[in-house]
C-alpha atoms as a PDB file:
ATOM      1  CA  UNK A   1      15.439  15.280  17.226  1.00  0.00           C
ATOM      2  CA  UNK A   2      16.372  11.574  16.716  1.00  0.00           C
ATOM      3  CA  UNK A   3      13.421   9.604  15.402  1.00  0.00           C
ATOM      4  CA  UNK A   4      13.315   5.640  14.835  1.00  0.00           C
ATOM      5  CA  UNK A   5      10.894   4.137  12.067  1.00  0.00           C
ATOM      6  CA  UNK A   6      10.759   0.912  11.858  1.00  0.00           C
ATOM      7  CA  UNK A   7       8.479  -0.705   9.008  1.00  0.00           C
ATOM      8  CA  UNK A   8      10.097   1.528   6.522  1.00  0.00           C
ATOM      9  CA  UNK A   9       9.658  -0.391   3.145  1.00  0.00           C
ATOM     10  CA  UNK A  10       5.932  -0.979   4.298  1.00  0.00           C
ATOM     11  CA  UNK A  11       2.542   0.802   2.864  1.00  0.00           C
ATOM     12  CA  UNK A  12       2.673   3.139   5.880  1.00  0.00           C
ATOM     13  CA  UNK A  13       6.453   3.038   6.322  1.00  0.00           C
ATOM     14  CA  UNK A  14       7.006   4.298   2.345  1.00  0.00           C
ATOM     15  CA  UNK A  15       5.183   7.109   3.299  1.00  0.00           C
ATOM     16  CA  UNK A  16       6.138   7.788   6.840  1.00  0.00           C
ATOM     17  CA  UNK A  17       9.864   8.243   5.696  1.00  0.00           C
ATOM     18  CA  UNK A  18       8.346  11.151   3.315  1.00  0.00           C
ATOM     19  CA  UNK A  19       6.178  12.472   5.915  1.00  0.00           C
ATOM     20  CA  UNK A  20       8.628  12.552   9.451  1.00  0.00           C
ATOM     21  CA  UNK A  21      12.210  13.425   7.311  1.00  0.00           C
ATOM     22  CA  UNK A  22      11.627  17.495   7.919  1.00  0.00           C
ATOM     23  CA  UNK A  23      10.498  16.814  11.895  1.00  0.00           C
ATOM     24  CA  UNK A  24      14.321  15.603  12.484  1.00  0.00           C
ATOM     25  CA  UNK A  25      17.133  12.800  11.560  1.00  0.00           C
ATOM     26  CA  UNK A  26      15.364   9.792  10.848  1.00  0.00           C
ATOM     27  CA  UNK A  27      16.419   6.073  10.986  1.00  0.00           C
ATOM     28  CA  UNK A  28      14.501   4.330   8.780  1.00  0.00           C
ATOM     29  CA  UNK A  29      14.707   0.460   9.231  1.00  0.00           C
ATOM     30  CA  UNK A  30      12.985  -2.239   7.346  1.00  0.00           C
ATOM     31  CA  UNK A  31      12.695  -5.865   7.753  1.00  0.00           C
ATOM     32  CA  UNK A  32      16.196  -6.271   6.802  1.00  0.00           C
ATOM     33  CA  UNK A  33      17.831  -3.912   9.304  1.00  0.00           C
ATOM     34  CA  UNK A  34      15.271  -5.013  12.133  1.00  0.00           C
ATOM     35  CA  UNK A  35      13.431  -8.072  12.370  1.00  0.00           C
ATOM     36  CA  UNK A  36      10.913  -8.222  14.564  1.00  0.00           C
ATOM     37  CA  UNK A  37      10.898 -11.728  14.994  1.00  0.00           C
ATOM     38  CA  UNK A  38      14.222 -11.249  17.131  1.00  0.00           C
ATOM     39  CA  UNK A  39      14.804  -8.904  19.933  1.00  0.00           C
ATOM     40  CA  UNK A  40      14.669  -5.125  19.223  1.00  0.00           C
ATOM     41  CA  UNK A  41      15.088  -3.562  22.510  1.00  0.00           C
ATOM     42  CA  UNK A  42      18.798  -3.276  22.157  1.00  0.00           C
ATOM     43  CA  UNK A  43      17.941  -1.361  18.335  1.00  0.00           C
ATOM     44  CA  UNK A  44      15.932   0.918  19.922  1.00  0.00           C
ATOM     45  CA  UNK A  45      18.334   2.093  22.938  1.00  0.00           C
ATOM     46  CA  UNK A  46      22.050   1.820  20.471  1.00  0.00           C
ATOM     47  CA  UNK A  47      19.661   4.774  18.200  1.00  0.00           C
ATOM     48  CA  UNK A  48      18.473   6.688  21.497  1.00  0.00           C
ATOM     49  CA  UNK A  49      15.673   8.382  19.292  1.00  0.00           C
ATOM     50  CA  UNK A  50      13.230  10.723  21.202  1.00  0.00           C
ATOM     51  CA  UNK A  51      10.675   9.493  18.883  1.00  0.00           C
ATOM     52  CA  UNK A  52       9.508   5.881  17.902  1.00  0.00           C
ATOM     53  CA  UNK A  53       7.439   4.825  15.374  1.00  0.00           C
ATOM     54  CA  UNK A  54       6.669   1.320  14.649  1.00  0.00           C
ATOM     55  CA  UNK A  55       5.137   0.809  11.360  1.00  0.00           C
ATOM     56  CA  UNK A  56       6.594  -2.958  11.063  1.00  0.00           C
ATOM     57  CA  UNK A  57       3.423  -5.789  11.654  1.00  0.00           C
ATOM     58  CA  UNK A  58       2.432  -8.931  11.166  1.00  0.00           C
ATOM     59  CA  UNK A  59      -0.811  -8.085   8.519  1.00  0.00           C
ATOM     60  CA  UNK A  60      -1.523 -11.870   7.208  1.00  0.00           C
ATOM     61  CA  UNK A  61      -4.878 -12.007   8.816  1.00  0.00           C
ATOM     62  CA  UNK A  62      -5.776 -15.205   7.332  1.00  0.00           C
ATOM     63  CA  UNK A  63      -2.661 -16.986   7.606  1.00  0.00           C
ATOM     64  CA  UNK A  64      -2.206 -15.972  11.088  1.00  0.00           C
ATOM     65  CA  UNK A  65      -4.824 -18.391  12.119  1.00  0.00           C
ATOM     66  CA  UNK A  66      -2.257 -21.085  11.382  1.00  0.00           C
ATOM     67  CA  UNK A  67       0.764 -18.964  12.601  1.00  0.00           C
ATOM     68  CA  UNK A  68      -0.304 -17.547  16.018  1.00  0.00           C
ATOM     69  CA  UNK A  69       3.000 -17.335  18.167  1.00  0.00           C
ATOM     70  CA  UNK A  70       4.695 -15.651  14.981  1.00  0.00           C
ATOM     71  CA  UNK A  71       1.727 -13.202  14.730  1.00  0.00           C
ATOM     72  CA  UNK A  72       2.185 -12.727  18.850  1.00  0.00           C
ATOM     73  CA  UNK A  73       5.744 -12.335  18.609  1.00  0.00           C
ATOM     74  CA  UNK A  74       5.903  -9.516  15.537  1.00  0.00           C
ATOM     75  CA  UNK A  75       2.711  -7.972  17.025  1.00  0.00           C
ATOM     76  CA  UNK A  76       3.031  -8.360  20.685  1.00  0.00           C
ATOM     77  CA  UNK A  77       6.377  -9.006  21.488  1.00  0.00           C
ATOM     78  CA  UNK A  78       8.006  -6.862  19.818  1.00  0.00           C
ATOM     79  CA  UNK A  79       6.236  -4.190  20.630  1.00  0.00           C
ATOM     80  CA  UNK A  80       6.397  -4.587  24.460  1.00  0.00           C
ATOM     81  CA  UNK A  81      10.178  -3.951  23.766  1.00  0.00           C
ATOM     82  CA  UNK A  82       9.829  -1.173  21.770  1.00  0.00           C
ATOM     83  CA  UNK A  83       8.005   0.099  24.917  1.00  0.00           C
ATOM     84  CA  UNK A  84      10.074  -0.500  27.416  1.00  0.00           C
ATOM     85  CA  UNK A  85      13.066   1.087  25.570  1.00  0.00           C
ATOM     86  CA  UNK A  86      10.790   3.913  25.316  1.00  0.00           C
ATOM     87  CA  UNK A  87      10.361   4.400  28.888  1.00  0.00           C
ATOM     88  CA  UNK A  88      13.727   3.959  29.508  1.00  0.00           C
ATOM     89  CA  UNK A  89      14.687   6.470  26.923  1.00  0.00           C
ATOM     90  CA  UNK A  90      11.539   8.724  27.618  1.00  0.00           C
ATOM     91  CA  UNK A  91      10.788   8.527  24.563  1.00  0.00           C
ATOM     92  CA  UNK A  92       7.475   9.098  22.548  1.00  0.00           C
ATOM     93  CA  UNK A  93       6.132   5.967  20.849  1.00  0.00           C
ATOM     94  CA  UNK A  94       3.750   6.117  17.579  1.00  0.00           C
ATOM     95  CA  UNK A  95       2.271   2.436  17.570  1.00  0.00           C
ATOM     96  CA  UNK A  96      -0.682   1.915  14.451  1.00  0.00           C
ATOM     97  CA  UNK A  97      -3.249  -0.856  15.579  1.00  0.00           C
ATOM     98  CA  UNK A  98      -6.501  -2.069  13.611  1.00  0.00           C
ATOM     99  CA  UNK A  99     -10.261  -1.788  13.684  1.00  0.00           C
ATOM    100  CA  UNK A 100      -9.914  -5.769  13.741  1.00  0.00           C
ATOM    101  CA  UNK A 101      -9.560  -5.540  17.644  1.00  0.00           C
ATOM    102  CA  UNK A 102     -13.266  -4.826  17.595  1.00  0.00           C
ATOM    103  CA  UNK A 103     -15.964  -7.493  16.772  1.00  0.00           C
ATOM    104  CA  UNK A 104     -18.281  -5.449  14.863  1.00  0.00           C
ATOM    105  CA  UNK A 105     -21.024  -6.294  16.601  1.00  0.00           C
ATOM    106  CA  UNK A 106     -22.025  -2.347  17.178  1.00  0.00           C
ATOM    107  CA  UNK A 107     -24.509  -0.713  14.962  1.00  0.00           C
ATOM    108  CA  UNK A 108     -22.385   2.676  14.900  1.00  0.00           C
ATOM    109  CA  UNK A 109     -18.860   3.540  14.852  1.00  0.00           C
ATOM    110  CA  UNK A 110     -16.623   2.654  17.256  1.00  0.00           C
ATOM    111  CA  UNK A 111     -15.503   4.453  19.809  1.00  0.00           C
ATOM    112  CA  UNK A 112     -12.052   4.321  21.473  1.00  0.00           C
ATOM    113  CA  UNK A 113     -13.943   3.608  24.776  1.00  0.00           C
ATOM    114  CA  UNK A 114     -15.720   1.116  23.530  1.00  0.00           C
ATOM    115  CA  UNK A 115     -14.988  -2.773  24.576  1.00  0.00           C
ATOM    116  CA  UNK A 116     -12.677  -4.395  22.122  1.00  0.00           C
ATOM    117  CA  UNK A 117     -13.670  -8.013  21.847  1.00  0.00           C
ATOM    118  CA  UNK A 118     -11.511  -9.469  18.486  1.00  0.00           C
ATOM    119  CA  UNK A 119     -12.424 -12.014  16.629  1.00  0.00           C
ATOM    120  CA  UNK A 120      -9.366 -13.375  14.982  1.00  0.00           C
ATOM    121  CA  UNK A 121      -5.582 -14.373  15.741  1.00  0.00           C
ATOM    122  CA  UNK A 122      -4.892 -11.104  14.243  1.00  0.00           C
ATOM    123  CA  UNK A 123      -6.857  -8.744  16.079  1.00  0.00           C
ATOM    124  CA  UNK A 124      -5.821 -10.492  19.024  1.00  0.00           C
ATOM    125  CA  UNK A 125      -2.291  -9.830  18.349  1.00  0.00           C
ATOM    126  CA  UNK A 126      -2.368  -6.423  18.117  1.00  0.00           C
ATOM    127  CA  UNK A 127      -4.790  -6.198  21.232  1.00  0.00           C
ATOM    128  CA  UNK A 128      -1.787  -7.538  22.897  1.00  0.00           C
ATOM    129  CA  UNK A 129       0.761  -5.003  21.372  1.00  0.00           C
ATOM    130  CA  UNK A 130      -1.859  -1.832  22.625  1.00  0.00           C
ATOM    131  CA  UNK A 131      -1.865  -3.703  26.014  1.00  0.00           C
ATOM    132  CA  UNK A 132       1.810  -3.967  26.066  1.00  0.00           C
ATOM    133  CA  UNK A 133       2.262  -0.202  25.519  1.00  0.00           C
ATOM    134  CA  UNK A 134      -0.414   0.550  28.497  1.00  0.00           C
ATOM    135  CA  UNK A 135       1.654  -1.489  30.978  1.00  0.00           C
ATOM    136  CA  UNK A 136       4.968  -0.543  30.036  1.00  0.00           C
ATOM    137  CA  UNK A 137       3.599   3.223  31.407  1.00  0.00           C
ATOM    138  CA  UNK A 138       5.935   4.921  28.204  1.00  0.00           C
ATOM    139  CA  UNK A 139       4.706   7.992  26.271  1.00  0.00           C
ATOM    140  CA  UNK A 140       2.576   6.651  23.323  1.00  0.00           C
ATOM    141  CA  UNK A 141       0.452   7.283  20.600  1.00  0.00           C
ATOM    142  CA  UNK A 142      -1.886   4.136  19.304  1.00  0.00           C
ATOM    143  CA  UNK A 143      -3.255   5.066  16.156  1.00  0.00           C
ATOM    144  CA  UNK A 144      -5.791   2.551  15.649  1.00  0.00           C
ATOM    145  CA  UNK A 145      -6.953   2.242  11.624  1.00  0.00           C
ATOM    146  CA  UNK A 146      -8.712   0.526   9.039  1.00  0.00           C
ATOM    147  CA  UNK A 147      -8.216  -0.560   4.831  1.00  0.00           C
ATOM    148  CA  UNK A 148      -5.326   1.016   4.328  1.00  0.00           C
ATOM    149  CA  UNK A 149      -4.216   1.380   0.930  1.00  0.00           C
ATOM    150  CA  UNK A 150      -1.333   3.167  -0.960  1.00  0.00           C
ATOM    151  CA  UNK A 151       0.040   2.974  -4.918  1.00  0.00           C
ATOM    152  CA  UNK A 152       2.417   0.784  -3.737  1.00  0.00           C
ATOM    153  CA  UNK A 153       2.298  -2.870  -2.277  1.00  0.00           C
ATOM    154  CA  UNK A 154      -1.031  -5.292  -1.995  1.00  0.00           C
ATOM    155  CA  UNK A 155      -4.198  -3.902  -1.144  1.00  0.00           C
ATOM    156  CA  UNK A 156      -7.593  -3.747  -1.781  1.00  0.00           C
ATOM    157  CA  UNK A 157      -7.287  -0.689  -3.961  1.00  0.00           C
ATOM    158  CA  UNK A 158      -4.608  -1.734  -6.531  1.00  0.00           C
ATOM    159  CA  UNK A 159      -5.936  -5.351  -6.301  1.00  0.00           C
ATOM    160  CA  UNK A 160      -9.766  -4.215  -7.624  1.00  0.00           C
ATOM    161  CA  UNK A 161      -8.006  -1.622 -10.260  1.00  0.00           C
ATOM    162  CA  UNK A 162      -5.784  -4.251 -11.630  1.00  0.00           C
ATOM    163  CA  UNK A 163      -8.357  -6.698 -12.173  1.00  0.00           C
ATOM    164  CA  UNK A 164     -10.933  -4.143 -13.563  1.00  0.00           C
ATOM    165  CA  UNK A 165      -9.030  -3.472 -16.200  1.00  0.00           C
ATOM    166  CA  UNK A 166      -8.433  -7.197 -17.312  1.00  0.00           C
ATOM    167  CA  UNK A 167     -11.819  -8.132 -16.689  1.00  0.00           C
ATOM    168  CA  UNK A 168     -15.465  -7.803 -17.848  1.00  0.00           C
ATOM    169  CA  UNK A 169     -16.959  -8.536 -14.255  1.00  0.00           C
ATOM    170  CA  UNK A 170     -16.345  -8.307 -10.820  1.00  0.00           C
ATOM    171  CA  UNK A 171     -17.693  -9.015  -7.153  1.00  0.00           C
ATOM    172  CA  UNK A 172     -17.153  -7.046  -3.677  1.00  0.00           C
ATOM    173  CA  UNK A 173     -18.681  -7.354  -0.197  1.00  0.00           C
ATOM    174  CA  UNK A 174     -21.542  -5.375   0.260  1.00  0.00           C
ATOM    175  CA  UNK A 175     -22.730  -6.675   3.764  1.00  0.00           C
ATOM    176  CA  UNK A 176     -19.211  -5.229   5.365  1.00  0.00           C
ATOM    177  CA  UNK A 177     -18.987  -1.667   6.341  1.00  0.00           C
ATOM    178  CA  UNK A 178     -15.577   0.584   6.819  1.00  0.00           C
ATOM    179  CA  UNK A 179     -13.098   3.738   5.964  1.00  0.00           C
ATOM    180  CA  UNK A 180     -10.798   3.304   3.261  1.00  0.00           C
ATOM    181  CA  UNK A 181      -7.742   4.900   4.644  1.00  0.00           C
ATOM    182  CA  UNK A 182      -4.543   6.252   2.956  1.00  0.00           C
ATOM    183  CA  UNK A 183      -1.540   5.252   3.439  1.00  0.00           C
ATOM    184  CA  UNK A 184      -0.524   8.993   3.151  1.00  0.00           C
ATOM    185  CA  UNK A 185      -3.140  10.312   5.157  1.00  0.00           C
ATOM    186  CA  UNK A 186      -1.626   8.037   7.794  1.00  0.00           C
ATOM    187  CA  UNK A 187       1.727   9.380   7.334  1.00  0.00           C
ATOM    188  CA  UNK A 188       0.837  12.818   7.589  1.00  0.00           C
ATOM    189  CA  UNK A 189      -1.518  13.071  10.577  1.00  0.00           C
ATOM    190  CA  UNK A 190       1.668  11.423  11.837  1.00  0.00           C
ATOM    191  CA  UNK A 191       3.935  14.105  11.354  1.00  0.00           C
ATOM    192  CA  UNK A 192       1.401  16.311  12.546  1.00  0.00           C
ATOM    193  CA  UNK A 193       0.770  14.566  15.699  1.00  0.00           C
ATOM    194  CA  UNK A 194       3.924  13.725  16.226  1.00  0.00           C
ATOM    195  CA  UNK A 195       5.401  17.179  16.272  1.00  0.00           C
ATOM    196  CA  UNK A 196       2.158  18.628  18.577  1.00  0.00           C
ATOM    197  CA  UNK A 197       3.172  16.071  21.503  1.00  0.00           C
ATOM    198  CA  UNK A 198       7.251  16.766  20.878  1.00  0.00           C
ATOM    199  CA  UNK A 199       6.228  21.019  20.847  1.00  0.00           C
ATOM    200  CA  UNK A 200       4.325  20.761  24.032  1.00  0.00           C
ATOM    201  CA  UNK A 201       6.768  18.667  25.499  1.00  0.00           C
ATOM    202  CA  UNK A 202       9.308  21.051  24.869  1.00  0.00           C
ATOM    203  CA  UNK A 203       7.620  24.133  26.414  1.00  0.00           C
ATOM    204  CA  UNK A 204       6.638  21.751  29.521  1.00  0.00           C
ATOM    205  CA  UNK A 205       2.556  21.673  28.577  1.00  0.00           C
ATOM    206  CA  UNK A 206       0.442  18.953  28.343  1.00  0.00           C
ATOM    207  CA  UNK A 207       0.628  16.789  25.081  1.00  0.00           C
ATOM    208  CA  UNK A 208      -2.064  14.550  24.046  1.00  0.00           C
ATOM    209  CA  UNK A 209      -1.485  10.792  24.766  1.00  0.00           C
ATOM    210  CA  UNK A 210      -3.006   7.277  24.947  1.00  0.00           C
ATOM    211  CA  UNK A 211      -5.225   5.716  22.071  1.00  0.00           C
ATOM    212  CA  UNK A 212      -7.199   7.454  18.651  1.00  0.00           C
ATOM    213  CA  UNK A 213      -9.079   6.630  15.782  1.00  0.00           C
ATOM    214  CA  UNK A 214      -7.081   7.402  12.805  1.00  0.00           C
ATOM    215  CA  UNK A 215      -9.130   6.976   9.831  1.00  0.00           C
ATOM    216  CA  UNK A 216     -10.516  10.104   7.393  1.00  0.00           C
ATOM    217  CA  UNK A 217     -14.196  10.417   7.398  1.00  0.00           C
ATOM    218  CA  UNK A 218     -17.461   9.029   6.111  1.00  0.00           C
ATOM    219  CA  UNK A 219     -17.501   4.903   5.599  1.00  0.00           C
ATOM    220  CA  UNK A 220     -18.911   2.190   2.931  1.00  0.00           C
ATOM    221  CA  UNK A 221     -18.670  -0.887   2.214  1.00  0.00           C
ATOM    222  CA  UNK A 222     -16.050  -3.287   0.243  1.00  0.00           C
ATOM    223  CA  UNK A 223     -18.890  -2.579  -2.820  1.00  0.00           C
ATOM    224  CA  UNK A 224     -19.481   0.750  -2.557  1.00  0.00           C
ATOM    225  CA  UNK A 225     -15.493   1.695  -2.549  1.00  0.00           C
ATOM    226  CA  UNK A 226     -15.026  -0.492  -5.374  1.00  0.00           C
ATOM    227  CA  UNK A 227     -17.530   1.322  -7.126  1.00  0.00           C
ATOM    228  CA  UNK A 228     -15.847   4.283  -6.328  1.00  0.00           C
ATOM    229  CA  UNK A 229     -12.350   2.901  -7.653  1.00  0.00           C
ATOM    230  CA  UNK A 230     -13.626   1.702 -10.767  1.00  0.00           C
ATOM    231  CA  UNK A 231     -15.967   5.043 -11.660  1.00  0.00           C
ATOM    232  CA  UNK A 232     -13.180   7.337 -10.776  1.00  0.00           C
ATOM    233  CA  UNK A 233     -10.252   4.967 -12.813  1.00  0.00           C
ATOM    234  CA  UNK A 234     -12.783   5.180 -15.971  1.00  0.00           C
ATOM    235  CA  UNK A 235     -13.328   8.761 -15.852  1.00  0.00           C
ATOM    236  CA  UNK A 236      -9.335   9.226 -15.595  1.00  0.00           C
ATOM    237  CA  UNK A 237      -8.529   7.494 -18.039  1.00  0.00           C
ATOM    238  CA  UNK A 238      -7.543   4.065 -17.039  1.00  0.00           C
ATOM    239  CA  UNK A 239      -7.840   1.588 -19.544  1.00  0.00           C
ATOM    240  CA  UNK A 240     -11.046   0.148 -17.415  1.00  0.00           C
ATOM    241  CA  UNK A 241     -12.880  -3.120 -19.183  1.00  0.00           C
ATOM    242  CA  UNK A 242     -15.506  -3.310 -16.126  1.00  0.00           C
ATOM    243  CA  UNK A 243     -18.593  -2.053 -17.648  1.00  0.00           C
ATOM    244  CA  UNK A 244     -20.694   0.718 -15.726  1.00  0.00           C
ATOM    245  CA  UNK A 245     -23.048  -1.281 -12.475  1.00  0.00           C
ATOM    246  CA  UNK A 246     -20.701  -4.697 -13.897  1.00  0.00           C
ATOM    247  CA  UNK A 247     -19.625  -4.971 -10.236  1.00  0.00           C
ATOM    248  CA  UNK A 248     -21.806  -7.952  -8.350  1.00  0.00           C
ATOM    249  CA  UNK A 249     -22.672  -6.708  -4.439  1.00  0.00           C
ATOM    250  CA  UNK A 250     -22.109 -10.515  -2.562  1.00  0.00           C
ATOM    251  CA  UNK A 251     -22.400 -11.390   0.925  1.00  0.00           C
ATOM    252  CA  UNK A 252     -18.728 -11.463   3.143  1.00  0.00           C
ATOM    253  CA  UNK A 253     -20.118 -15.472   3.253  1.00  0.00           C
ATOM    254  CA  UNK A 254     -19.253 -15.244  -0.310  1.00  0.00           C
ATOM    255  CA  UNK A 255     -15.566 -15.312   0.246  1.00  0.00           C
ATOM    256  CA  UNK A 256     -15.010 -18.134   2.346  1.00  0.00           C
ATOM    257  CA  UNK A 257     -11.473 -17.416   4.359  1.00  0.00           C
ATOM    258  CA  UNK A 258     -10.131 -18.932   7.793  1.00  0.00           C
ATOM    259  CA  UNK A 259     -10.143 -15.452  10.077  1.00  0.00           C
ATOM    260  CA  UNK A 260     -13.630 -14.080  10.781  1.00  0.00           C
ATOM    261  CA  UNK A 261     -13.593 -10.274   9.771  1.00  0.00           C
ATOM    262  CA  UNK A 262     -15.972  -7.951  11.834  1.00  0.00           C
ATOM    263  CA  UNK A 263     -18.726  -6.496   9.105  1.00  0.00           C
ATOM    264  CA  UNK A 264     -18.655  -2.991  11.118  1.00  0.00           C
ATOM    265  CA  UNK A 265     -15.111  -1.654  10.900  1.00  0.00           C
ATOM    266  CA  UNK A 266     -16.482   2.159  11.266  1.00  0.00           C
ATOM    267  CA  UNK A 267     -14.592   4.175  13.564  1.00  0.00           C
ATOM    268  CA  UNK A 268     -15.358   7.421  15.308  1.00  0.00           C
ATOM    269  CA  UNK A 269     -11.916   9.838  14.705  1.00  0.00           C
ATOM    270  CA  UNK A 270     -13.755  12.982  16.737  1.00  0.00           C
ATOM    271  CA  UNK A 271     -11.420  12.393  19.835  1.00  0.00           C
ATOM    272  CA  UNK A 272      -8.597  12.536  17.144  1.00  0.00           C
ATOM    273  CA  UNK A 273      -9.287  15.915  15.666  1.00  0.00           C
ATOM    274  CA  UNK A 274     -10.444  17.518  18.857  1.00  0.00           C
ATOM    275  CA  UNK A 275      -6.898  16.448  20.081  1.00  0.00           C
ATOM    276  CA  UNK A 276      -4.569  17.706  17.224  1.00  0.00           C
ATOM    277  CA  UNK A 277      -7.154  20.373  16.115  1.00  0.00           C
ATOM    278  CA  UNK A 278      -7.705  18.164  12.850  1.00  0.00           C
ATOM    279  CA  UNK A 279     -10.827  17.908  10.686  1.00  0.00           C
ATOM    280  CA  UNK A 280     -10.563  14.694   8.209  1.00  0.00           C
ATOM    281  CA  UNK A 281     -11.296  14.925   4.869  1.00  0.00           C
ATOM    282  CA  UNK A 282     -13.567  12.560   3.561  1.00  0.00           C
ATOM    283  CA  UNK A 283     -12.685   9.088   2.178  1.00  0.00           C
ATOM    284  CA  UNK A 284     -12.861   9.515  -1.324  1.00  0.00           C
ATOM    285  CA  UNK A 285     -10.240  12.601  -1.356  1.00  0.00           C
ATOM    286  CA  UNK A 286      -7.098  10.427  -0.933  1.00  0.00           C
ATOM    287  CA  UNK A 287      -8.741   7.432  -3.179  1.00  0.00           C
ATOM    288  CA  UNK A 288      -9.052  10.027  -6.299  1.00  0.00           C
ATOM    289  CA  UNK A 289      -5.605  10.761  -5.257  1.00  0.00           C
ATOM    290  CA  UNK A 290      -4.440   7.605  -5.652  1.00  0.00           C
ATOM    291  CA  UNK A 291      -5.836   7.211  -9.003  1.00  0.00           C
ATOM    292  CA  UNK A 292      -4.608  10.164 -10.177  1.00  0.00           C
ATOM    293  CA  UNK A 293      -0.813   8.633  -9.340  1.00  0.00           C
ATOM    294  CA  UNK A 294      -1.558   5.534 -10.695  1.00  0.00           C
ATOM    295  CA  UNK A 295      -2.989   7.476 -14.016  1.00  0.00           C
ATOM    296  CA  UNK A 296       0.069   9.530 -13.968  1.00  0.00           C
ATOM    297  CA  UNK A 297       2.098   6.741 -13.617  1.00  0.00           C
ATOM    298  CA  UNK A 298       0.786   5.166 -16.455  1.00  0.00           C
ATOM    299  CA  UNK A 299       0.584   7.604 -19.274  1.00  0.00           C
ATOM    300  CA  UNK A 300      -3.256   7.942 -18.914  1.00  0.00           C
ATOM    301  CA  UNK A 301      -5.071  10.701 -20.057  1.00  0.00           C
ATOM    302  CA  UNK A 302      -8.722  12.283 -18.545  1.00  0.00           C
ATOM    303  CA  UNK A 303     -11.634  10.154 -20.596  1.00  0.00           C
ATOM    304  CA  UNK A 304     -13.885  12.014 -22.561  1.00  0.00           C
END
């Protein structure tokens, strides 16, 4: 089985070439193989992959407020080409979106039924790439998640760590509600899914299809997963200068930025893990995980 990543050298990407290599041969492309700012439909049907994943995006939420045709054309545009190759090829294609094309408005977690009503440049863009994929009728997958985070790259994760351990204080969003989600986690529900849909296909049975909530389970807030970081970095070993409670809970109104972020970014993954027979683990597995590397990485030993 041919499969086609493109994204490769991103958070997701990194991990998706660890995660998909045993399911088959796998192209991996990155930015500098494929950019997604020109056409890609001729990429896609010159590799004839039976599988494509798209892990390449335009992620600059704020900036895209100022850069909306480049957000449309990476998010969008590209992506409607991806899926029309796929049809042509009948191929399967794995597509991530964001809890960004939901306004937050709800009081519980979202739904994959539930209207999506974006209030940003971003979320719009990648409304537009999900609607793309629906029209071009192909075999997908839309994996729609939230605050991912990996050892590698910018994120909230490595962004909090690095500055708890080089200063005394620090302030996070407590008014904002969501599911960290691993990079890794990502990747491997992937692979998982991924080689459900190509199995059934292959014995001529129904595969599971159309649009899921990928995220693990449980949910907090920017203030309550730094917390979490910080706490689980000290006990590790990490040379952590934040003092125990040192971290400030702030409004979102705190942090004034140009893209409006929805404060309820909870979604529900049920319809995911009654269709690959998954049960998520809870959020704070993968981010003691990631701490753990980052100790590892770093010489540091277990406090205490």
């Amino acid at each position: 089985m041919n499969i086609l990543l493109f994204g490769a050298h991103g958070q997701a990407g990194w991990e998706l070439q660890r995660a998909l290599a045993p399911l088959g041969a796998l192209t991996a492309l990155g930015h500098a193989e494929a950019d997604l700012e020109e056409p890609v439909r001729d990429t896609v049907l010159r590799a004839r992959p039976a599988v494509i994943v798209n892990a390449a995006a335009y992620t600059a939420v704020d900036k895209a407020e100022s850069e909306p045709q480049r957000a449309l054309r990476i998010n969008a545009g590209a992506v409607a080409e991806m899926a029309a190759a796929a049809r042509e090829l009948d191929a399967l294609l794995v597509h991530y979106s964001t809890d960004y094309v939901f306004d937050g408005a709800k009081a519980g977690a979202y739904t994959v039924d539930d209207a999506t009503a974006p209030l940003n440049v971003y979320g719009a863009s990648k409304l537009a790439g999900e609607q793309a994929i629906r029209a071009a009728a192909c075999r997908h997958l839309i994996f729609r998640t939230s605050w991912v985070y990996a050892a590698r790259g910018r994120n909230f994760a490595r962004t909090m760590l690095a500055r708890a351990c080089s200063l005394d204080r620090l302030q996070a969003v407590a008014d904002t509600v969501g599911v960290p989600t691993s990079a890794a986690l990502l990747a491997d529900v992937t692979a998982l899914a991924v080689h459900h849909c190509v199995t059934a296909a292959a014995r001529a049975l129904p595969a599971p299809d159309g649009t899921f909530h990928l995220v693990p389970a449980g949910a907090t807030t920017w203030h309550g997963y730094a917390e979490f970081l910080v706490e689980t970095a000290r006990a590790r070993g990490l040379p952590v200068r934040v003092a125990p409670g040192a971290i400030e809970a702030v409004p979102a109104s705190a942090f004034a930025a140009p893209a409006a972020r929805p404060r309820n970014s909870r979604l529900d993954n049920t319809g995911l893990e009654a269709a690959f027979g998954l049960q998520m683990p809870d959020w704070r597995v993968h981010v003691r995980r990631l701490v753990d590397e980052l100790a590892d990485a770093a010489g540091a030993s277990p406090a205490g």
